[in-house]
C-alpha atoms as a PDB file:
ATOM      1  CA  UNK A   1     121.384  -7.391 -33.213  1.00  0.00           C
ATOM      2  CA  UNK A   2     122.016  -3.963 -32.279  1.00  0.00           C
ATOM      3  CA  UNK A   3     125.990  -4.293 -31.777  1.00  0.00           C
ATOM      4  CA  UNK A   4     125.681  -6.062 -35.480  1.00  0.00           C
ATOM      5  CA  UNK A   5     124.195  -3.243 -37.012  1.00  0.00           C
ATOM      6  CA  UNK A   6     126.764  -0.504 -34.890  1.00  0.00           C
ATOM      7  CA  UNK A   7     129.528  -2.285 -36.163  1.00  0.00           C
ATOM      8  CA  UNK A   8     128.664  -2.768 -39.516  1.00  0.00           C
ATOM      9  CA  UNK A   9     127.761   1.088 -40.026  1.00  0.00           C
ATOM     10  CA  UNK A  10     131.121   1.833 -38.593  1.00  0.00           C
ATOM     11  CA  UNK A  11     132.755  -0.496 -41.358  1.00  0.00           C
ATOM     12  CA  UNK A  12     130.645   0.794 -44.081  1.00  0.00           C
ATOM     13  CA  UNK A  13     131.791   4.354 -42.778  1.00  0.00           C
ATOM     14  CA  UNK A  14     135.867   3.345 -43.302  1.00  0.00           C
ATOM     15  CA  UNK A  15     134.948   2.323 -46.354  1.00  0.00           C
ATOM     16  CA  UNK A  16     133.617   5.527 -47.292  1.00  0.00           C
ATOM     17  CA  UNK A  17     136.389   7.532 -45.822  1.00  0.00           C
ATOM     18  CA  UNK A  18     138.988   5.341 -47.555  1.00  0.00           C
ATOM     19  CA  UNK A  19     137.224   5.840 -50.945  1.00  0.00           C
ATOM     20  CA  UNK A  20     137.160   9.395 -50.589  1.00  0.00           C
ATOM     21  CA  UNK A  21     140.997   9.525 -49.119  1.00  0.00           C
ATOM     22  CA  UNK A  22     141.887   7.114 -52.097  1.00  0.00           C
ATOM     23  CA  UNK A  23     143.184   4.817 -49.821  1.00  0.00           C
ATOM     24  CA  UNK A  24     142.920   1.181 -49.028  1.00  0.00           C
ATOM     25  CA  UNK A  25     140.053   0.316 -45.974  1.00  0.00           C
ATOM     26  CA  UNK A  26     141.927  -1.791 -44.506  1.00  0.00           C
ATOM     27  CA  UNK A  27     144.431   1.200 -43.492  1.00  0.00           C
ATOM     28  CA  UNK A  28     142.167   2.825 -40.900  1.00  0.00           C
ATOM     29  CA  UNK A  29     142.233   1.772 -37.089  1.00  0.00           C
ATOM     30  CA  UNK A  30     139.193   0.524 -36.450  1.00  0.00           C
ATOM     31  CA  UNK A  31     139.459   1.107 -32.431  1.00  0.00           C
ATOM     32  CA  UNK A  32     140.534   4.827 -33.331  1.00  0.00           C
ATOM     33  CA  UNK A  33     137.438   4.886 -35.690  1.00  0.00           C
ATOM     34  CA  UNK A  34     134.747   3.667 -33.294  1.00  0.00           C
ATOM     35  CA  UNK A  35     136.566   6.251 -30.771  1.00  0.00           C
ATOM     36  CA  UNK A  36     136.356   9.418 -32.981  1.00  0.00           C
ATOM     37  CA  UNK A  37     132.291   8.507 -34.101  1.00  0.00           C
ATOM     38  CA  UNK A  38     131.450   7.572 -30.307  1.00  0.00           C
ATOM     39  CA  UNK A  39     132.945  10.813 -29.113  1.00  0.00           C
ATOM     40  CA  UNK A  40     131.769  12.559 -31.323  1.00  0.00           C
ATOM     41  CA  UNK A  41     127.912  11.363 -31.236  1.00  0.00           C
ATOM     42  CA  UNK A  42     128.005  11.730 -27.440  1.00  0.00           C
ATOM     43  CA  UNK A  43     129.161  15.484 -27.612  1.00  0.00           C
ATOM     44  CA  UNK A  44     126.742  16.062 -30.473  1.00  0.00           C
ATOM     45  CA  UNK A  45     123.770  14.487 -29.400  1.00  0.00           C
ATOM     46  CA  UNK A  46     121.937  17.114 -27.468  1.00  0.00           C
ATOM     47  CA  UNK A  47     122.718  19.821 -29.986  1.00  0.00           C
ATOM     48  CA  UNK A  48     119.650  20.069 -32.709  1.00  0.00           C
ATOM     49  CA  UNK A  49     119.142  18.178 -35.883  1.00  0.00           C
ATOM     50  CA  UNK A  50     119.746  19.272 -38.788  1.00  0.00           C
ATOM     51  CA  UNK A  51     123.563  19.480 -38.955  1.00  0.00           C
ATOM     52  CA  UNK A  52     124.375  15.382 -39.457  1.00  0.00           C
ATOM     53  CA  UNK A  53     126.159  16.442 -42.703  1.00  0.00           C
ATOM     54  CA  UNK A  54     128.183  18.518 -41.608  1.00  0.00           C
ATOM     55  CA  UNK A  55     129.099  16.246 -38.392  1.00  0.00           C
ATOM     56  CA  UNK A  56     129.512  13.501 -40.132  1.00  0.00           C
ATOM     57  CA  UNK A  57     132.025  15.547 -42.542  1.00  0.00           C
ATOM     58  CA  UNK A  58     134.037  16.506 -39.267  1.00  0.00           C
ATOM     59  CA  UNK A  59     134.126  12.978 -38.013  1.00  0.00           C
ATOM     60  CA  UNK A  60     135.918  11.962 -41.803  1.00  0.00           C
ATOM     61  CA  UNK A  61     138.324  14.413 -41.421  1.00  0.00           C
ATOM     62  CA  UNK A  62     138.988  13.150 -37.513  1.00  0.00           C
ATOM     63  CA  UNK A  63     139.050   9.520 -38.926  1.00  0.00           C
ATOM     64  CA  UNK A  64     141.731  10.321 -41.640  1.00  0.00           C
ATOM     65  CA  UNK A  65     144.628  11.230 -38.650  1.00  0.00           C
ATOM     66  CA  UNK A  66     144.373   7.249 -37.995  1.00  0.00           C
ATOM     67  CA  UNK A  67     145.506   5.642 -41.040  1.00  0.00           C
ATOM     68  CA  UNK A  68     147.892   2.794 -40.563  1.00  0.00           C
ATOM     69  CA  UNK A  69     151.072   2.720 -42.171  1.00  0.00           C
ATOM     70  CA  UNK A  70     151.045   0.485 -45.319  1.00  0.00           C
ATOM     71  CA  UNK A  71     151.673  -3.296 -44.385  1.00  0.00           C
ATOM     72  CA  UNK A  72     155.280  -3.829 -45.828  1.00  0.00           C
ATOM     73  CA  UNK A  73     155.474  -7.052 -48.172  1.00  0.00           C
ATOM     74  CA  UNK A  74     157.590 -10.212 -46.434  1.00  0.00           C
ATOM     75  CA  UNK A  75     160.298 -11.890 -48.324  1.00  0.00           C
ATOM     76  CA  UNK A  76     158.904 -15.382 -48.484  1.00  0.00           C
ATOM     77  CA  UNK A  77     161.871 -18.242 -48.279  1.00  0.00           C
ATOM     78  CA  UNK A  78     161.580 -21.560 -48.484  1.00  0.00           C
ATOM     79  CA  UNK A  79     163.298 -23.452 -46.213  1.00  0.00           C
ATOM     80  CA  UNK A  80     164.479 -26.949 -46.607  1.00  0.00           C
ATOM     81  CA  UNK A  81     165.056 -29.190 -43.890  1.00  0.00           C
ATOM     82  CA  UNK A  82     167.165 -32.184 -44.060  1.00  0.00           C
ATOM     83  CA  UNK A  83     166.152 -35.119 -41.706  1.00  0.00           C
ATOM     84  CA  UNK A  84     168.715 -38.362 -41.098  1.00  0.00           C
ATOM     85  CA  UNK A  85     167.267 -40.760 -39.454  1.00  0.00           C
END
């Protein structure tokens, strides 16, 4: 239940930093996502509260180096094969 719920906040957070980058979510590495926010809650975590905000802001701007390059559109051909039996 609990990886469920890690991996669906670290979704919902691409989404987030796509809308605000204007950019599709499916652009952003996921692997260089979870990276950045585990890295970044592990150094973080024995500071105080208080700060998430700003954190969180730092972690968006982290994310944003990782976009994937747009996926290029294939030429579809059809092909036509000719059997002789």
């Amino acid at each position: 239940m609990g990886v469920l719920l890690g991996y669906n906040l670290i979704r919902l957070e691409m989404v987030n930093i796509a809308l605000e980058a204007q950019v599709e979510p499916t652009r952003i590495s996921f692997t260089a996502s979870i990276c950045i926010i585990d890295t970044q809650i592990r150094a973080y975590a024995p500071l105080g509260n208080g700060t998430i905000s700003k954190k969180l802001q730092l972690m968006r701007e982290d994310v944003k180096h990782f976009f994937c390059p747009k996926k290029e559109t294939l030429n579809v051909f059809t092909f036509s094969v000719l059997y002789s039996i």
